[in-house]
N, C-alpha and C. Protein backbone atom coordinates (compact mmCIF):
# COMPACT_ATOMS: atom_id res chain seq x y z
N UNK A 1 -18.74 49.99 -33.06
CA UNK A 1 -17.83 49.76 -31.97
C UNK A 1 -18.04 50.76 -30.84
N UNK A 2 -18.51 52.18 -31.09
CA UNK A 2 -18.66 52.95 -30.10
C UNK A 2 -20.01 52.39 -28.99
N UNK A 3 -21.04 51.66 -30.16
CA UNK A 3 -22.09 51.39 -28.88
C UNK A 3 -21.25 50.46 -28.17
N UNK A 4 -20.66 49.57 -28.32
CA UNK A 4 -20.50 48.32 -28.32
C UNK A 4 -19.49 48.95 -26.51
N UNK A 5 -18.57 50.02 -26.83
CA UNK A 5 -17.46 50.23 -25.71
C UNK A 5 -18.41 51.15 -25.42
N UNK A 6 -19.38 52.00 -24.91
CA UNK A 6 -20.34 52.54 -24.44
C UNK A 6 -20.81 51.74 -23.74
N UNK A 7 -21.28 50.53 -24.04
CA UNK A 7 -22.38 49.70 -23.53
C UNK A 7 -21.26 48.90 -22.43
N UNK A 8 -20.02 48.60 -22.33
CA UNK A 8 -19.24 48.44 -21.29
C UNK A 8 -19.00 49.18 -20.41
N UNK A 9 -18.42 50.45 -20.85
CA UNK A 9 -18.95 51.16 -19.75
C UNK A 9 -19.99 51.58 -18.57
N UNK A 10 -20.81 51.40 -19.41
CA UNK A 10 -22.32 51.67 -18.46
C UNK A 10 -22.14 50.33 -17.56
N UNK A 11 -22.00 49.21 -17.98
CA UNK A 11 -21.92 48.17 -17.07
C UNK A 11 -20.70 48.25 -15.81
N UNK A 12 -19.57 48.56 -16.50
CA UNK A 12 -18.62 48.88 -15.36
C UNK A 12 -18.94 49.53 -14.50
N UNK A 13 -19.44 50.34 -14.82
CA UNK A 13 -20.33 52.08 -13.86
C UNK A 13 -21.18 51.21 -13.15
N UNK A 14 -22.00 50.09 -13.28
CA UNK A 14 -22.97 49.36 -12.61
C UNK A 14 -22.23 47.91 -11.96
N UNK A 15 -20.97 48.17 -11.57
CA UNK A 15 -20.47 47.07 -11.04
C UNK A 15 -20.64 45.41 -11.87
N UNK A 16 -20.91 45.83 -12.94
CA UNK A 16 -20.72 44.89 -13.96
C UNK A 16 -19.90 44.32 -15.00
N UNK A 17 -19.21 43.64 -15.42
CA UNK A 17 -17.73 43.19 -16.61
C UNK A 17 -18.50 42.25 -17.62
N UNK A 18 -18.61 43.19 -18.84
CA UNK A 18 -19.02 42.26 -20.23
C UNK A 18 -17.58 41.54 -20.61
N UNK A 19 -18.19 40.49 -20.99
CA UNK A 19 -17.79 39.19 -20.81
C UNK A 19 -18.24 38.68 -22.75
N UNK A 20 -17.20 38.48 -23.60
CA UNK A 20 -17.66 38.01 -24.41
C UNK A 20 -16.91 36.90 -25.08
N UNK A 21 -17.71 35.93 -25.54
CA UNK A 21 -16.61 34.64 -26.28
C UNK A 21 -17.01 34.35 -27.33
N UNK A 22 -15.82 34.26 -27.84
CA UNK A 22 -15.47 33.97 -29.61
C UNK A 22 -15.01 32.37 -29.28
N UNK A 23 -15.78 31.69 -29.95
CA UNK A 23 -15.18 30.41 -30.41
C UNK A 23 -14.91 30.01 -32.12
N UNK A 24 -13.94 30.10 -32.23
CA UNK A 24 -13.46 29.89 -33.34
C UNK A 24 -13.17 28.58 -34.12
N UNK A 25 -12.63 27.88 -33.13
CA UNK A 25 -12.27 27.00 -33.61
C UNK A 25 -13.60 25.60 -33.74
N UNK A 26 -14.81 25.88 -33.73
CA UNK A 26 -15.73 24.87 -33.56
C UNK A 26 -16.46 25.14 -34.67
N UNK A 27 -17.05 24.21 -35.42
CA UNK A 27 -18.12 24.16 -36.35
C UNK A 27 -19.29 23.37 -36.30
N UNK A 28 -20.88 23.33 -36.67
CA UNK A 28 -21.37 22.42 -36.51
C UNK A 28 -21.40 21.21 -37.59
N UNK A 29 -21.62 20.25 -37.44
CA UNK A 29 -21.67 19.10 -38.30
C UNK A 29 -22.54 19.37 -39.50
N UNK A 30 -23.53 20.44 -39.07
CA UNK A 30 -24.46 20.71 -40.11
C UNK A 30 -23.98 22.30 -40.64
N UNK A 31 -23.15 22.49 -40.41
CA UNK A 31 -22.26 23.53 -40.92
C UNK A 31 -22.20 23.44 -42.60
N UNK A 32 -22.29 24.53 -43.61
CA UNK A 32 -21.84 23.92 -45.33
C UNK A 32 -20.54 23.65 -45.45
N UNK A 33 -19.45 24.10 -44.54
CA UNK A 33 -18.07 23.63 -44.49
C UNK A 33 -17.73 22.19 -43.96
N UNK A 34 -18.49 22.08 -42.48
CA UNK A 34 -18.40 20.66 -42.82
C UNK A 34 -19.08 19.39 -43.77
N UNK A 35 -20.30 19.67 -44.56
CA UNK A 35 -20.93 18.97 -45.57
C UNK A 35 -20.32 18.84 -46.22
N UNK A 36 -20.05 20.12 -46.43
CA UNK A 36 -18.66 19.94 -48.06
C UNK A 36 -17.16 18.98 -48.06
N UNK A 37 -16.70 19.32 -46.74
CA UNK A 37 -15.49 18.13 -46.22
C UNK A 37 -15.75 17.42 -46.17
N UNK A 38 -17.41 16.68 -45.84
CA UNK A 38 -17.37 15.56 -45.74
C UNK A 38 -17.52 14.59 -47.03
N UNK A 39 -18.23 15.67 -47.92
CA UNK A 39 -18.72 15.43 -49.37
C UNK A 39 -17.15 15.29 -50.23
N UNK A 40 -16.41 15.86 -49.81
CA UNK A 40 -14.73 15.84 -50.54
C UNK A 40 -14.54 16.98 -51.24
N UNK A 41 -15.63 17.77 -51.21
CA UNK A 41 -15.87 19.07 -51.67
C UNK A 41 -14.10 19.65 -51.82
N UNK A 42 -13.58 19.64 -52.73
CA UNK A 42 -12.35 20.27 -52.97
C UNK A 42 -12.11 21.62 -52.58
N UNK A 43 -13.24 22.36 -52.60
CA UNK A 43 -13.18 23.87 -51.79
C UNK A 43 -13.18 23.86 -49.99
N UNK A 44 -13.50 23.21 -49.69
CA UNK A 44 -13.56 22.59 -48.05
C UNK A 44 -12.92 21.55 -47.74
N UNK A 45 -12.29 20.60 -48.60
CA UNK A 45 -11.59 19.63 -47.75
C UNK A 45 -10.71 19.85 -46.84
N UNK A 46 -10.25 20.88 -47.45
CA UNK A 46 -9.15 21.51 -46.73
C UNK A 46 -9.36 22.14 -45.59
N UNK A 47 -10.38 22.13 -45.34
CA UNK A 47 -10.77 23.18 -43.83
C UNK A 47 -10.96 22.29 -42.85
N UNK A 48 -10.56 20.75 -42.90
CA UNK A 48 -10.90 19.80 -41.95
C UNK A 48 -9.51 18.89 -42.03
N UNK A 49 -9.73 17.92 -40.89
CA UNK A 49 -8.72 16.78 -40.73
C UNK A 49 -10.10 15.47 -41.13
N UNK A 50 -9.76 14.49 -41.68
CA UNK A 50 -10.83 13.51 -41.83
C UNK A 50 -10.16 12.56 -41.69
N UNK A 51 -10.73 11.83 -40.48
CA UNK A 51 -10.31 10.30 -40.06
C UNK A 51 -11.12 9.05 -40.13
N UNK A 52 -9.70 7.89 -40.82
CA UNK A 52 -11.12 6.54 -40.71
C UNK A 52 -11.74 6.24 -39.58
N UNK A 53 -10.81 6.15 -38.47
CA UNK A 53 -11.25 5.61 -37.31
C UNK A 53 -11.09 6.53 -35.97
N UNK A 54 -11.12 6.28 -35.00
CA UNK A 54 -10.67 6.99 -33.70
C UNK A 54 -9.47 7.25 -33.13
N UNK A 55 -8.74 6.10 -33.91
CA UNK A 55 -7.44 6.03 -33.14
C UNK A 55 -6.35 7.25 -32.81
N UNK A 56 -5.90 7.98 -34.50
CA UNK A 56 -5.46 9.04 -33.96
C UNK A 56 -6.32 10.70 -32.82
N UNK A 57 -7.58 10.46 -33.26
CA UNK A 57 -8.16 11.53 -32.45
C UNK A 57 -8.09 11.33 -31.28
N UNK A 58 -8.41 9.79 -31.05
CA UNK A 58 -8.18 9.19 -29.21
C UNK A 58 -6.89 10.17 -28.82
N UNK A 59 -5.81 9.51 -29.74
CA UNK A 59 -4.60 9.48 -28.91
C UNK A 59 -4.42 11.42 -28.63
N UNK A 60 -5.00 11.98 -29.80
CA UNK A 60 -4.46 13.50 -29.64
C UNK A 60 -5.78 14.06 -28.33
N UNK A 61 -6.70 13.27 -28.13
CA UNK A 61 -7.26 13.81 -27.14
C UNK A 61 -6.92 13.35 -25.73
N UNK A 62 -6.16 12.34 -25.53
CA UNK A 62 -5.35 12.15 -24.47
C UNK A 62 -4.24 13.36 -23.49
N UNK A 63 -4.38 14.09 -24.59
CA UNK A 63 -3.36 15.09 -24.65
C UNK A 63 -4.08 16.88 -23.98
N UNK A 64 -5.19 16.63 -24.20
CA UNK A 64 -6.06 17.66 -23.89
C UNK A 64 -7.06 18.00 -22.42
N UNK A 65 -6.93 18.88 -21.92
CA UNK A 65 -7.89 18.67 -21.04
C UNK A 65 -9.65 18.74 -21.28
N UNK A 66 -10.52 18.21 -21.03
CA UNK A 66 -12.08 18.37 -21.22
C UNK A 66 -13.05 19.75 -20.69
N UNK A 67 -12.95 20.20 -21.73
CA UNK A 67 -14.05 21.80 -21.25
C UNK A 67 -15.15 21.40 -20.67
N UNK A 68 -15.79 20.57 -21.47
CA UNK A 68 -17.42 20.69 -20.74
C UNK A 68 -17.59 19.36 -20.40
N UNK A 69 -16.94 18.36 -19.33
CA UNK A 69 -17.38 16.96 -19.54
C UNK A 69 -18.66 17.01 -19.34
N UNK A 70 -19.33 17.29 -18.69
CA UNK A 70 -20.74 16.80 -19.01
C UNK A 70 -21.93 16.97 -20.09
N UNK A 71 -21.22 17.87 -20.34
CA UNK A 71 -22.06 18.40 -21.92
C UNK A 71 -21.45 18.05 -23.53
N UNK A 72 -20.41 17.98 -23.57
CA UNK A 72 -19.73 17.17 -24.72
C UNK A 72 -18.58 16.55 -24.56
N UNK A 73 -18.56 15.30 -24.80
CA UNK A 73 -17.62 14.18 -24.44
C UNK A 73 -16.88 13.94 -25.74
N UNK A 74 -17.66 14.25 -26.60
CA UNK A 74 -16.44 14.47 -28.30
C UNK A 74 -15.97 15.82 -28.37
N UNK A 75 -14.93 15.12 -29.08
CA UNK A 75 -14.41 16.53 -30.23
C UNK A 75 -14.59 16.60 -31.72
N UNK A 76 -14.88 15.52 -32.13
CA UNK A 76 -15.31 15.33 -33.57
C UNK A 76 -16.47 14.38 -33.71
N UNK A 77 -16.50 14.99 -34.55
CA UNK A 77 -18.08 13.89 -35.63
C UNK A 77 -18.16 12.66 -36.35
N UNK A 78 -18.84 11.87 -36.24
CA UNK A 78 -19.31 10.83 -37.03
C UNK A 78 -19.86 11.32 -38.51
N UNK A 79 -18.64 10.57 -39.51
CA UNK A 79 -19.32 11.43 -40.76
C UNK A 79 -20.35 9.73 -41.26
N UNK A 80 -21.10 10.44 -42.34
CA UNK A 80 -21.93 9.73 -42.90
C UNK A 80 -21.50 8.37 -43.19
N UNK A 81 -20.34 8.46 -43.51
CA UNK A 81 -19.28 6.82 -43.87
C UNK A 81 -19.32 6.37 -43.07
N UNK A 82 -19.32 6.90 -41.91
CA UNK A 82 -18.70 5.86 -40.54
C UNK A 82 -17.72 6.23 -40.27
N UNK A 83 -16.74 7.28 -40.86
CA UNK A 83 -15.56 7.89 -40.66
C UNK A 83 -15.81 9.00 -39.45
N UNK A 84 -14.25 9.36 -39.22
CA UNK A 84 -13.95 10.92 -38.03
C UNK A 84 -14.09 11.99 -38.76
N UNK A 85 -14.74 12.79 -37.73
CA UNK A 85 -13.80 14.22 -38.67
C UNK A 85 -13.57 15.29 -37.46
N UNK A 86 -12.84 16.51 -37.57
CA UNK A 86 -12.47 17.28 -36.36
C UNK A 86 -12.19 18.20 -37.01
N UNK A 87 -12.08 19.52 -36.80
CA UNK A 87 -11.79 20.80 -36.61
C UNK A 87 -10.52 20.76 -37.47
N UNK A 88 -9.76 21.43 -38.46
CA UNK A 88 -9.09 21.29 -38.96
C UNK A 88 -7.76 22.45 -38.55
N UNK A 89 -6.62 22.03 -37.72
CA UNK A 89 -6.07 22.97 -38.18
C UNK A 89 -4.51 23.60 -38.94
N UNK A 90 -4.05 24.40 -38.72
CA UNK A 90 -3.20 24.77 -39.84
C UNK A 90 -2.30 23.55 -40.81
N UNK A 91 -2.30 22.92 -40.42
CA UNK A 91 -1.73 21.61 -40.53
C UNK A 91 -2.12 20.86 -42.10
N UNK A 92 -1.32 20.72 -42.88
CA UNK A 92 -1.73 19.67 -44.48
C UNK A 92 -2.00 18.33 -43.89
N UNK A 93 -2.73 17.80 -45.02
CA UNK A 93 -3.19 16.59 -44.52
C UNK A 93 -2.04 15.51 -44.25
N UNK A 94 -2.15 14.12 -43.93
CA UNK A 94 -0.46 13.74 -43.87
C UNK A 94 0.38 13.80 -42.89
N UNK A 95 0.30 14.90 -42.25
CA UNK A 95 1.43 15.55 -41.02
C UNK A 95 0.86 15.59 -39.98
């Protein structure tokens, strides 16, 4: 941590602002957490929401504004079934 607030400094001193982003909430499809959710993997199911169709993700993305439209137009994946899947969060399945 000391290089880490060292190495900001020197940039501030150089009219510069480190800039860093944590995305947390994203996984890739080829992620082992999402394989495993998609697999029903009982240790990972739980780390996802899994949908048959679009309908509820449509409607909850109605609700959202778009970060990158031109670079990703989803929020979730096409699983191997033909099913949804999305980012899971605190939320039990059901609710």
């Amino acid at each position: 941590m000391a290089d880490f607030t060292a190495l900001a400094a020197e940039l501030r001193r150089n009219g510069l602002s480190l800039v860093v982003d944590f995305v947390f909430n994203h996984t890739s499809n080829e992620h082992a957490w999402a394989k495993g959710a998609l697999a029903r993997d009982p240790l990972y199911d739980d780390f996802y929401l899994i949908f048959d169709d679009r309908a509820m993700p449509d409607r909850y993305e109605l609700t959202t504004r778009e970060i990158f439209p031109d670079d990703h137009r989803a929020r979730s994946c096409r699983s191997p079934t033909g099913g949804r899947c999305g980012r899971r969060s605190t939320r039990s399945r059901g609710t």
